[in-house]
N, C-alpha and C. Protein backbone atom coordinates (compact mmCIF):
# COMPACT_ATOMS: atom_id res chain seq x y z
N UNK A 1 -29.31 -5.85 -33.12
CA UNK A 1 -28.81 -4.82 -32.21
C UNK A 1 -27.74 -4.02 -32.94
N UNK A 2 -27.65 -2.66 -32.61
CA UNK A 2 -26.86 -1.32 -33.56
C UNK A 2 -25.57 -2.26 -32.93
N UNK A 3 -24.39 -1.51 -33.63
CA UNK A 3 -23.45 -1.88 -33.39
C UNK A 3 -22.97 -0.92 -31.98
N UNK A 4 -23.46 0.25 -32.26
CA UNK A 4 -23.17 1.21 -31.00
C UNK A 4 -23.81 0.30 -29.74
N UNK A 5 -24.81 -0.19 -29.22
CA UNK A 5 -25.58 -0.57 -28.45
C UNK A 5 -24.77 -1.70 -28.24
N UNK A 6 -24.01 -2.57 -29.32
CA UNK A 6 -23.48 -3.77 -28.91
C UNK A 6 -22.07 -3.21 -27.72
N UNK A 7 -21.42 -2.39 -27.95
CA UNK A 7 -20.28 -1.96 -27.68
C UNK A 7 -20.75 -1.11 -26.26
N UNK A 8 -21.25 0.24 -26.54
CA UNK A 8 -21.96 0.41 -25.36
C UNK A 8 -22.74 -0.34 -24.14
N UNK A 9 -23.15 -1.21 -24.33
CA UNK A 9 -24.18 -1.95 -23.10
C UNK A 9 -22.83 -2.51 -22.28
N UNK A 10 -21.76 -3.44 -22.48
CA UNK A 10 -20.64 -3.92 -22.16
C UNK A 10 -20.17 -2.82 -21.23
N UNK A 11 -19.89 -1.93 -21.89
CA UNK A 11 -19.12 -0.36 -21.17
C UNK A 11 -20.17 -0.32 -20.22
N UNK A 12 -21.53 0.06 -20.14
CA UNK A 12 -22.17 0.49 -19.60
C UNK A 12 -22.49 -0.33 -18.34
N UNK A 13 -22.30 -1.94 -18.43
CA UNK A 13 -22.31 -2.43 -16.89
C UNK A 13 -21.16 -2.86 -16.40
N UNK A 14 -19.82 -2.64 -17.19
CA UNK A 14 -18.83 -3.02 -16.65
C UNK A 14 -18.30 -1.46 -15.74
N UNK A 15 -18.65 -0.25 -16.50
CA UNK A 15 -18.90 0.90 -15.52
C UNK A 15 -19.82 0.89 -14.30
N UNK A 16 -20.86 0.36 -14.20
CA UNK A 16 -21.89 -0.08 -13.01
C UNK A 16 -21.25 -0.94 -12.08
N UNK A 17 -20.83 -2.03 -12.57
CA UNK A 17 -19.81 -2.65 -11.52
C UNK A 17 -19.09 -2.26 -10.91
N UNK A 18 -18.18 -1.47 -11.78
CA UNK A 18 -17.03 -0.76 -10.63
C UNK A 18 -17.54 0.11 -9.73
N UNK A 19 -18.82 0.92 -9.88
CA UNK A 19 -19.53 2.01 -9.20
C UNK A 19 -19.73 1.32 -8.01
N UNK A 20 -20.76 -0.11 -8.46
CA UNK A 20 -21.49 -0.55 -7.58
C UNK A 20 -20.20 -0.85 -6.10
N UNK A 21 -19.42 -2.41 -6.70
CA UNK A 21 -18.55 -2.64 -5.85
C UNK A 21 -17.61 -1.50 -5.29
N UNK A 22 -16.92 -0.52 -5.78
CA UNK A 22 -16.43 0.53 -5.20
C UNK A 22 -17.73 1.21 -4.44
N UNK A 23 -18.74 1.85 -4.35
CA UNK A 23 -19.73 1.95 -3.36
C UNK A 23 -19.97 1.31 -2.14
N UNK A 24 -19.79 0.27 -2.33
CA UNK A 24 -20.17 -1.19 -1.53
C UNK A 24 -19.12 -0.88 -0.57
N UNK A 25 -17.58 -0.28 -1.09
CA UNK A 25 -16.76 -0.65 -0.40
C UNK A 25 -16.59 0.66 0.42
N UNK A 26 -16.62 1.92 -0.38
CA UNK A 26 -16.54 2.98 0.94
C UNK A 26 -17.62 3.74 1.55
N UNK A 27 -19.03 3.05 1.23
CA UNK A 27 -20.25 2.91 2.15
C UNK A 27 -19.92 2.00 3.09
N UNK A 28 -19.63 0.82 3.73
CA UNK A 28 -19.45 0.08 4.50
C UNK A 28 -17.83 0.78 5.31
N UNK A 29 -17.08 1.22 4.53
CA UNK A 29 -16.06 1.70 5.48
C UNK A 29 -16.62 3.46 5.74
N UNK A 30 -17.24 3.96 5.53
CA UNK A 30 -17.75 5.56 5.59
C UNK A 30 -18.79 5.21 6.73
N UNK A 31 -19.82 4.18 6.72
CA UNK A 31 -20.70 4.29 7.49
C UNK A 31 -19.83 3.48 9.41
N UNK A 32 -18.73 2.96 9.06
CA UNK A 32 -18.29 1.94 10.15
C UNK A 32 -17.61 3.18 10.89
N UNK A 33 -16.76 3.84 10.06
CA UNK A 33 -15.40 4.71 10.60
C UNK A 33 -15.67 6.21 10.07
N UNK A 34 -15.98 6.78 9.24
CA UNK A 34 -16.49 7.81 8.67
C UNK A 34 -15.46 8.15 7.15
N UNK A 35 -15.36 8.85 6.24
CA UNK A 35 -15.13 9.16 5.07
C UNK A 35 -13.50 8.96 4.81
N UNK A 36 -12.93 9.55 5.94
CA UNK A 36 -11.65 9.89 6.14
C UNK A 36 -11.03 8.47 6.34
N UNK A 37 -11.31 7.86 7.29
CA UNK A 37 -11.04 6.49 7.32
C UNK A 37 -11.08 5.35 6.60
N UNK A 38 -12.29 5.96 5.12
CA UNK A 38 -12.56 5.00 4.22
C UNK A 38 -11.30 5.36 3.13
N UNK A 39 -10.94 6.06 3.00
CA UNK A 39 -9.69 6.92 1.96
C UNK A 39 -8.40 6.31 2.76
N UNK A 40 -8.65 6.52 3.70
CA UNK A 40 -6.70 6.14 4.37
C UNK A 40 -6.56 4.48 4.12
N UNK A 41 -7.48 4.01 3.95
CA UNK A 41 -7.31 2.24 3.94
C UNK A 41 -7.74 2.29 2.50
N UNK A 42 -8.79 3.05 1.77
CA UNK A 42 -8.51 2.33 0.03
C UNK A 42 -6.78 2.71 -0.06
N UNK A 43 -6.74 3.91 0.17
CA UNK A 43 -4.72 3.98 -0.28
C UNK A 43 -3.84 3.12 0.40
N UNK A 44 -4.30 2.80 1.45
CA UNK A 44 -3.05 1.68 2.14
C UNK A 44 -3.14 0.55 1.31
N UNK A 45 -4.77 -0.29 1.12
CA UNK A 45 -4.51 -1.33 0.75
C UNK A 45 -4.81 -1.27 -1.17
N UNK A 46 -4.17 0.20 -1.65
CA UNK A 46 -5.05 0.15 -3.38
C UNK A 46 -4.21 -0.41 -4.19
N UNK A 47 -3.15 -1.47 -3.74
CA UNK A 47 -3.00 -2.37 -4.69
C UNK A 47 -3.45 -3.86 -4.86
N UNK A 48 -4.96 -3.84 -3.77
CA UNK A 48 -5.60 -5.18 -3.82
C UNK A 48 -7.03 -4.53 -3.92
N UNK A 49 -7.43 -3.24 -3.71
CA UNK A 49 -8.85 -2.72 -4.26
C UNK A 49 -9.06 -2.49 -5.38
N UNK A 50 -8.43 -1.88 -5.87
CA UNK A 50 -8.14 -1.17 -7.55
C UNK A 50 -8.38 -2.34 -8.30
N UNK A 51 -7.54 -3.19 -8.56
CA UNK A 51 -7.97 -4.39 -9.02
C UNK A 51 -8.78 -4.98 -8.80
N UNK A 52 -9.05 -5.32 -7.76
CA UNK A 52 -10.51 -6.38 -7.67
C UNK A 52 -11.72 -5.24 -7.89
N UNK A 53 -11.97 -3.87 -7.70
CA UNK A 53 -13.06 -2.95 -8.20
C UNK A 53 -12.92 -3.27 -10.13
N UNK A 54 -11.67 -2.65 -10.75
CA UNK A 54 -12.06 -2.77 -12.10
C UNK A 54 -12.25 -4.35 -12.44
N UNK A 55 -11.60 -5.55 -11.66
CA UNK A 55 -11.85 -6.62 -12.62
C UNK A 55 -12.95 -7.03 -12.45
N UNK A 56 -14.09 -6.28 -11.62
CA UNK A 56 -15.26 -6.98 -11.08
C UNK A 56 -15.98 -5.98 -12.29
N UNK A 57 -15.51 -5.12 -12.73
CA UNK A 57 -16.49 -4.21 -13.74
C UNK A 57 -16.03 -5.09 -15.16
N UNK A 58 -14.72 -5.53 -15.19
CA UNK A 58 -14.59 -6.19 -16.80
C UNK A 58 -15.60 -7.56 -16.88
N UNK A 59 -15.50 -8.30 -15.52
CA UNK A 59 -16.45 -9.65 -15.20
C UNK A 59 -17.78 -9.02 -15.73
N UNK A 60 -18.37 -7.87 -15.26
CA UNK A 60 -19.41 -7.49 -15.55
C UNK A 60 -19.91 -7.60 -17.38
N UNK A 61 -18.82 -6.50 -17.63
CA UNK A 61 -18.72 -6.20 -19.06
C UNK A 61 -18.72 -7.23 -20.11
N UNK A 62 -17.98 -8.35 -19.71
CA UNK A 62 -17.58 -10.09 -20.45
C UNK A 62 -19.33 -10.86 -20.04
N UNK A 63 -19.80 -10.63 -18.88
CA UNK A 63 -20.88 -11.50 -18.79
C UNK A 63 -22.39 -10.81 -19.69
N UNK A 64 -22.22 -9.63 -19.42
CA UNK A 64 -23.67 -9.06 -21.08
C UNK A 64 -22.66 -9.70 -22.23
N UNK A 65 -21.62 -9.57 -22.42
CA UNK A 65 -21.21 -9.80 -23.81
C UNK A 65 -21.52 -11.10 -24.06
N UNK A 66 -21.27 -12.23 -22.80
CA UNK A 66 -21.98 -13.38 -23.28
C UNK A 66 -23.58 -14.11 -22.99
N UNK A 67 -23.79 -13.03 -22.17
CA UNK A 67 -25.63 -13.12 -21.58
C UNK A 67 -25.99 -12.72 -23.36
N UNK A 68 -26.27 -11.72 -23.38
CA UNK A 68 -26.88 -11.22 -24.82
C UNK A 68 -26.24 -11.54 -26.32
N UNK A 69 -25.01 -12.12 -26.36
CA UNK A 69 -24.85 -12.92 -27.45
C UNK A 69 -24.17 -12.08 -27.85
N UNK A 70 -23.74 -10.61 -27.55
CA UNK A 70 -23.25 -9.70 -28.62
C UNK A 70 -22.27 -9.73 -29.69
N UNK A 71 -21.49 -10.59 -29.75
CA UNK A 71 -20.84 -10.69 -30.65
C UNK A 71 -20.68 -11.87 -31.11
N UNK A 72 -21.43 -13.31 -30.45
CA UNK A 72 -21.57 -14.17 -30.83
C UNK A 72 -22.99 -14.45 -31.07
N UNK A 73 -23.60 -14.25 -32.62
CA UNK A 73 -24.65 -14.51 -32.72
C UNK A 73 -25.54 -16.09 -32.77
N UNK A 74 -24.73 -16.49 -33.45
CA UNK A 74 -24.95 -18.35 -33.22
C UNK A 74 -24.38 -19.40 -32.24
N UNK A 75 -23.91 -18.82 -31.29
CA UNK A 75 -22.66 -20.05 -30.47
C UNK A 75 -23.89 -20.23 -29.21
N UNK A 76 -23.04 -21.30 -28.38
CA UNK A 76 -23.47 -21.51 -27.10
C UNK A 76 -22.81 -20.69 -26.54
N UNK A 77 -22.90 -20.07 -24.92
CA UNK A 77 -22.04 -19.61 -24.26
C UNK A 77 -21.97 -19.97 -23.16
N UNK A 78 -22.23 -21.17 -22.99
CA UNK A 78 -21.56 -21.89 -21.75
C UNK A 78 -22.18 -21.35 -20.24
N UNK A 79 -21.68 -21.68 -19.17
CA UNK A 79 -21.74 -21.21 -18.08
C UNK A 79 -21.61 -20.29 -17.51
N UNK A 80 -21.04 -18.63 -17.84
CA UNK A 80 -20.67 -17.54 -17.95
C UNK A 80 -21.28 -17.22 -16.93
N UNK A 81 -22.71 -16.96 -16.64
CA UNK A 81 -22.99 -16.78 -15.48
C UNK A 81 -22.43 -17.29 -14.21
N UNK A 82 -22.48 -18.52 -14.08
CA UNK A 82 -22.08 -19.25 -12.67
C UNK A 82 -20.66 -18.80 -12.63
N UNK A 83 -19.62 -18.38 -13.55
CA UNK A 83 -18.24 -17.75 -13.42
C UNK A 83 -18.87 -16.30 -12.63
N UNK A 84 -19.28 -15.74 -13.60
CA UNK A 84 -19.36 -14.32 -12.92
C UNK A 84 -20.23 -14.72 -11.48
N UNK A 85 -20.63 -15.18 -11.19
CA UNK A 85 -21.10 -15.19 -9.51
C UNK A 85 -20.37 -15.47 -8.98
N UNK A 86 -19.40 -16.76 -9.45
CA UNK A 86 -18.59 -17.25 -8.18
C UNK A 86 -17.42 -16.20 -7.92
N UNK A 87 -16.55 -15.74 -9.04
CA UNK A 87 -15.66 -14.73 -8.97
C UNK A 87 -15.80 -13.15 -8.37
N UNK A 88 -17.13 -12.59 -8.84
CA UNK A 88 -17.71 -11.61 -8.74
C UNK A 88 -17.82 -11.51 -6.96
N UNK A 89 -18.73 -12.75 -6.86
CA UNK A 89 -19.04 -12.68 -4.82
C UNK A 89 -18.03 -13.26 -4.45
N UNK A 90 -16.67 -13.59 -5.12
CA UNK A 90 -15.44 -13.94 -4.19
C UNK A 90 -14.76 -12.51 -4.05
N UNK A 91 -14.95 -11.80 -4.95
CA UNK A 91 -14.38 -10.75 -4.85
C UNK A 91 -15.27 -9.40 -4.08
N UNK A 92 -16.02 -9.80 -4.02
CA UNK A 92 -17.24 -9.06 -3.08
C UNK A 92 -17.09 -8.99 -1.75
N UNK A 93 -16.58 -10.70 -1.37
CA UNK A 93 -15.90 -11.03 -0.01
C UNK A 93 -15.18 -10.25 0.80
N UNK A 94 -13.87 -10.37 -0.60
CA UNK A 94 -12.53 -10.06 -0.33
C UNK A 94 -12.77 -8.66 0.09
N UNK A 95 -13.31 -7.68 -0.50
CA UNK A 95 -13.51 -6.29 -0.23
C UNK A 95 -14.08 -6.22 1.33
N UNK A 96 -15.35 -7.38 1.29
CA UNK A 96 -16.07 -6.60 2.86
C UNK A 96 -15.07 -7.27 4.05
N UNK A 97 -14.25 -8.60 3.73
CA UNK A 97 -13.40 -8.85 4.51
C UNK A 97 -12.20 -8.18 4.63
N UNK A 98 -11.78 -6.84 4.34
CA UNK A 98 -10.89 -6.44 4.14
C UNK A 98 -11.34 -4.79 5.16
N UNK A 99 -12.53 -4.90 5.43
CA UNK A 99 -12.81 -3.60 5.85
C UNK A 99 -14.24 -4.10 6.73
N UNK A 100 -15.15 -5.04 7.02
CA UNK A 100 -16.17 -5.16 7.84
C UNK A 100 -15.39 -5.64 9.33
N UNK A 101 -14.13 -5.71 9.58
CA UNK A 101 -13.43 -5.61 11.03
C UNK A 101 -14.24 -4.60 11.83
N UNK A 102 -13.51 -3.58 11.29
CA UNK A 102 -13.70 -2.26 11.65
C UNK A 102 -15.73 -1.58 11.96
N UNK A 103 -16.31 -2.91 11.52
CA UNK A 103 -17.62 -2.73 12.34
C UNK A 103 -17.99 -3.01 13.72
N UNK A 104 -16.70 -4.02 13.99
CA UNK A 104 -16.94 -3.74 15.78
C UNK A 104 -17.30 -2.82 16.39
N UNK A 105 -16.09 -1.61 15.62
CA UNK A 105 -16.15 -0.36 16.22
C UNK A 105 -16.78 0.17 16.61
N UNK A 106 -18.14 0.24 15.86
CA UNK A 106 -19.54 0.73 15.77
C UNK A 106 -20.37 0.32 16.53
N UNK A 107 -20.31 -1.03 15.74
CA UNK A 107 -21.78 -2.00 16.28
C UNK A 107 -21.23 -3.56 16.60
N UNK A 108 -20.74 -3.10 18.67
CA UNK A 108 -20.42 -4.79 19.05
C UNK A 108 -21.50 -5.33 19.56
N UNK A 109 -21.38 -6.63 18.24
CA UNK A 109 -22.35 -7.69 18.48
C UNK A 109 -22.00 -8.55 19.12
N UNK A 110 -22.63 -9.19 20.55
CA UNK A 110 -21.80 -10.34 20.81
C UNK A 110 -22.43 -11.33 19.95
N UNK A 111 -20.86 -12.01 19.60
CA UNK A 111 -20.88 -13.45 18.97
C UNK A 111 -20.28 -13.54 17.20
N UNK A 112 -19.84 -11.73 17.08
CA UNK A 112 -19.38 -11.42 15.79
C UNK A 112 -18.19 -11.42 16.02
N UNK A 113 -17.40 -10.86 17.39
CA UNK A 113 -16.10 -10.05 17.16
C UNK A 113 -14.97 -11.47 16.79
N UNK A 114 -15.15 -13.07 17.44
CA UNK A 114 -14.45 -14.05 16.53
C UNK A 114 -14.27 -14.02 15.07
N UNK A 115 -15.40 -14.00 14.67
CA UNK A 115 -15.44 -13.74 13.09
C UNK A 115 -14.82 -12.27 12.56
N UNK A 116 -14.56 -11.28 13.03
CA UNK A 116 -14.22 -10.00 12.48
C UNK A 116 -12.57 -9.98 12.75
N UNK A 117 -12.50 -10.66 14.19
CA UNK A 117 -11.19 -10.90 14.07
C UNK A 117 -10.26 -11.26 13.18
N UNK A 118 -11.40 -12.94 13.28
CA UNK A 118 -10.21 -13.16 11.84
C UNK A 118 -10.11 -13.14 10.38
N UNK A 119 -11.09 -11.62 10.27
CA UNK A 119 -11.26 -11.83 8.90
C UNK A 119 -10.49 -10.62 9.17
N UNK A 120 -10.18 -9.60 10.46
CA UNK A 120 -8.72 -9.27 10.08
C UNK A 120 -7.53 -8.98 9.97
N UNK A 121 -7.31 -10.20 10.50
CA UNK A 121 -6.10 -10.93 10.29
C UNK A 121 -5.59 -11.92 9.30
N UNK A 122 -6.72 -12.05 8.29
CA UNK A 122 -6.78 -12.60 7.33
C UNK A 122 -7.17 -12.09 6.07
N UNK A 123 -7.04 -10.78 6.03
CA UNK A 123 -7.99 -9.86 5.03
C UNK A 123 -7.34 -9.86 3.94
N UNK A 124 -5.65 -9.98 3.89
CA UNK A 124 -4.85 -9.74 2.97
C UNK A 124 -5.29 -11.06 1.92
N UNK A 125 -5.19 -12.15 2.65
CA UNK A 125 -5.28 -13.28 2.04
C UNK A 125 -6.69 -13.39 1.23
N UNK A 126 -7.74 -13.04 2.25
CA UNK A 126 -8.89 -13.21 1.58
C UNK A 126 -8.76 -12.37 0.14
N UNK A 127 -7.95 -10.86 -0.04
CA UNK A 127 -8.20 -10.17 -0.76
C UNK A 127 -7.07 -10.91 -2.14
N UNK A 128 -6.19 -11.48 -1.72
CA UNK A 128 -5.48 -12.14 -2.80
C UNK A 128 -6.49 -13.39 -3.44
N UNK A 129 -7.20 -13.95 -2.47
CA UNK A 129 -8.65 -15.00 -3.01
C UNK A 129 -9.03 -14.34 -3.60
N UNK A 130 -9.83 -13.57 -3.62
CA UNK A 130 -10.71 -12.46 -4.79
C UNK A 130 -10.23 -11.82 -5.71
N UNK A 131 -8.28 -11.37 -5.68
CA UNK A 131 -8.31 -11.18 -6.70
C UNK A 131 -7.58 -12.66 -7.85
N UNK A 132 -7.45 -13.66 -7.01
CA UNK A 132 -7.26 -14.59 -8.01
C UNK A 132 -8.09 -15.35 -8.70
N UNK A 133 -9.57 -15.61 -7.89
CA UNK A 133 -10.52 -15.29 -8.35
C UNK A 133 -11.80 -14.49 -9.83
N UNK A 134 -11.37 -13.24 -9.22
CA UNK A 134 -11.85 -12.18 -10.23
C UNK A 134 -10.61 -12.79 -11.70
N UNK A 135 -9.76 -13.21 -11.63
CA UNK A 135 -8.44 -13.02 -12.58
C UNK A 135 -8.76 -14.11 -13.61
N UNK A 136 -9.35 -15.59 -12.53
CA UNK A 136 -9.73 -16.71 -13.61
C UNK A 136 -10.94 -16.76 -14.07
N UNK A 137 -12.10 -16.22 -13.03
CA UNK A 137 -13.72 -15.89 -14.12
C UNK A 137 -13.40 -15.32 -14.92
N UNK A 138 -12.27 -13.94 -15.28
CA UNK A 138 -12.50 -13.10 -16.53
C UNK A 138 -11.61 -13.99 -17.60
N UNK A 139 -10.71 -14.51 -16.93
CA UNK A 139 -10.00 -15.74 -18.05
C UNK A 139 -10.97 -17.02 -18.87
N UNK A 140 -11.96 -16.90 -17.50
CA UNK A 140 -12.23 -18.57 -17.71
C UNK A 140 -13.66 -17.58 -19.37
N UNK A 141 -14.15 -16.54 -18.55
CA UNK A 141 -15.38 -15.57 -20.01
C UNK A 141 -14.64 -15.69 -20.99
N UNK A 142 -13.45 -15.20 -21.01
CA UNK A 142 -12.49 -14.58 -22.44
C UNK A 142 -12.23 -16.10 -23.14
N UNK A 143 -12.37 -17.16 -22.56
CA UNK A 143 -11.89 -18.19 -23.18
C UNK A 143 -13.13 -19.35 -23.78
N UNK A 144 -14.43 -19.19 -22.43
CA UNK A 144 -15.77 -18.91 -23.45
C UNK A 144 -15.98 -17.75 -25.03
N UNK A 145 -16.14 -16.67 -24.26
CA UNK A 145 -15.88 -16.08 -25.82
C UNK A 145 -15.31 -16.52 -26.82
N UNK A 146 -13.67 -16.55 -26.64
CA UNK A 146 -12.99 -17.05 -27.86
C UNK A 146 -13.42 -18.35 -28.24
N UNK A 147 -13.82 -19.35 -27.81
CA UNK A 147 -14.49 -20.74 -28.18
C UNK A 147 -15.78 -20.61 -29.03
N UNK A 148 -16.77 -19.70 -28.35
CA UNK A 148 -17.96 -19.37 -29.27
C UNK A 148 -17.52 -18.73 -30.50
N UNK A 149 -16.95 -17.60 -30.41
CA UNK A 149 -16.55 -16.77 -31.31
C UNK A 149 -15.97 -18.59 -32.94
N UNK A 150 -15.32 -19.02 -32.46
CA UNK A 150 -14.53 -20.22 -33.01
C UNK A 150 -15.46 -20.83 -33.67
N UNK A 151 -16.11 -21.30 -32.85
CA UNK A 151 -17.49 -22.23 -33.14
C UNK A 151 -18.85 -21.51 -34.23
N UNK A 152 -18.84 -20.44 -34.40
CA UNK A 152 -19.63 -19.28 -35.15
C UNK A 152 -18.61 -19.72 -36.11
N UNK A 153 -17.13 -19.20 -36.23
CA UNK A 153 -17.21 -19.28 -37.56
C UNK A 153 -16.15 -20.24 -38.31
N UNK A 154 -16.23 -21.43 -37.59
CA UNK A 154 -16.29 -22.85 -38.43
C UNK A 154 -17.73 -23.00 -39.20
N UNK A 155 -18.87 -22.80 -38.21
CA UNK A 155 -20.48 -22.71 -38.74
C UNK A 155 -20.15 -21.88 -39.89
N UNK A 156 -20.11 -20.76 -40.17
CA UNK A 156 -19.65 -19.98 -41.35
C UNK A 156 -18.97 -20.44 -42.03
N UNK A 157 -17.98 -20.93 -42.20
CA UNK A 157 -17.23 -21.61 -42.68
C UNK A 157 -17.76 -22.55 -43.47
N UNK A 158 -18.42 -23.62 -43.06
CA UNK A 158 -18.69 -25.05 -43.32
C UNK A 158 -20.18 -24.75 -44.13
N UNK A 159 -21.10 -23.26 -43.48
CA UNK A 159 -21.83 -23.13 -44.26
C UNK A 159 -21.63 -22.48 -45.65
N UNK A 160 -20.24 -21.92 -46.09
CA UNK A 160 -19.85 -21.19 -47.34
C UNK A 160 -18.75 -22.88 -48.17
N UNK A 161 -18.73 -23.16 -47.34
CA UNK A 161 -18.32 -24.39 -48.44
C UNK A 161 -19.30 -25.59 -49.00
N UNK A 162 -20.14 -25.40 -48.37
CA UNK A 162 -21.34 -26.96 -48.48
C UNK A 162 -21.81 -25.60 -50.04
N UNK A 163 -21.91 -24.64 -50.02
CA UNK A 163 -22.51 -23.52 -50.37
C UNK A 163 -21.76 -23.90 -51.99
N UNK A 164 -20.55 -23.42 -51.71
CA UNK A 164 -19.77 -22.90 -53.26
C UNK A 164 -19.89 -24.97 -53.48
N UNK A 165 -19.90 -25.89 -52.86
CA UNK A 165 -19.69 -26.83 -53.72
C UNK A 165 -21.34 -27.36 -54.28
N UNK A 166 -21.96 -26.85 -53.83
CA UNK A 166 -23.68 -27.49 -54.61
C UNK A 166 -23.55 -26.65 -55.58
C-alpha cells in the first residue's frame, strides 16, 4: 500500500466518523425539535459533544490503522475492534441520551416517557460515560499500536543481528 493511501484511508474514516456521529446527532435532534433546537443544545452542551464527535472520528482513524496493518506490517493487533465498539457505541449512547428526551415531544409512546426521563436527568453523566469511554478505547488503540509497532521492530532487530552474526 502507497504511502499516501496509508495516511489517507485513517483521515478518511476518522473524517466519516465525525460526519457520521455528528449527523446522528443533529438528525435525531432536527427531526424531534427542528434545526434551531438542534444548534441551541449542540452550543449549550459543546463541551461534551465536540469531544465525544472528534474522539469517535480518531477511534475511527486508530481502528483502520490497526484493522489494515498500516503501519504495522508484521505485529498482531490485538483486540482493537472490540475497543472501538465498546467505546465508539458508549459514546453513541451518550449523544442519543443527551438529546432522544426531547422525542417525547414528538412521538409519546406509552411506556417510553420513564426511560426518556431519566435519561434526562441523567444525560450529563451518561455523556461524561462516553466521553471517558471514547478517552480509554483511543488510549487503550494507541497503546496496541505502540506495542505492535515494538514488537515489529525487536522482529527487525533480532532479524539484523542473527543476520550480521552468520
Amino acid at each position: 500500500m502507497s504511502q499516501i493511501k496509508k495516511i489517507l484511508l485513517p483521515i478518511g474514516f476518522g473524517l466519516a466518523g465525525i460526519v457520521t456521529l455528528g449527523g446522528l446527532y443533529f438528525g435525531l435532534m432536527s427531526w424531534a425539535e427542528g434545526f434551531q433546537a438542534a444548534r441551541g443544545l449542540f452550543w449549550y452542551d459543546r463541551w461534551f459533544v465536540i469531544p465525544i464527535i472528534i474522539g469517535f472520528g480518531v477511534q475511527a482513524a486508530l481502528y483502520v490503522i490497526l484493522k489494515f496493518r498500516l503501519f504495522i506490517p508484521n505485529a498482531v493487533t490485538g483486540a482493537s475492534g472490540a475497543l472501538m465498539g465498546a467505546s465508539g457505541g458508549t459514546s453513541s449512547v451518550a449523544m442519543l441520551a443527551c438529546c432522544v428526551h426531547h422525542i417525547t415531544d414528538v412521538l409519546p409512546i406509552l411506556g417510553l416517557t420513564a426511560a426518556t426521563t431519566f435519561l434526562a436527568r441523567y444525560r450529563h453523566q451518561f455523556m461524561w460515560a462516553g466521553l471517558g469511554m471514547t478517552i480509554v478505547g483511543i488510549a487503550m488503540m494507541l497503546i496496541t499500536l505502540l506495542w505492535a509497532r515494538s514488537k515489529t521492530n525487536d522482529m527487525i532487530a533480532n532479524h539484523l543481528q542473527a543476520t550480521e552474526t552468520s
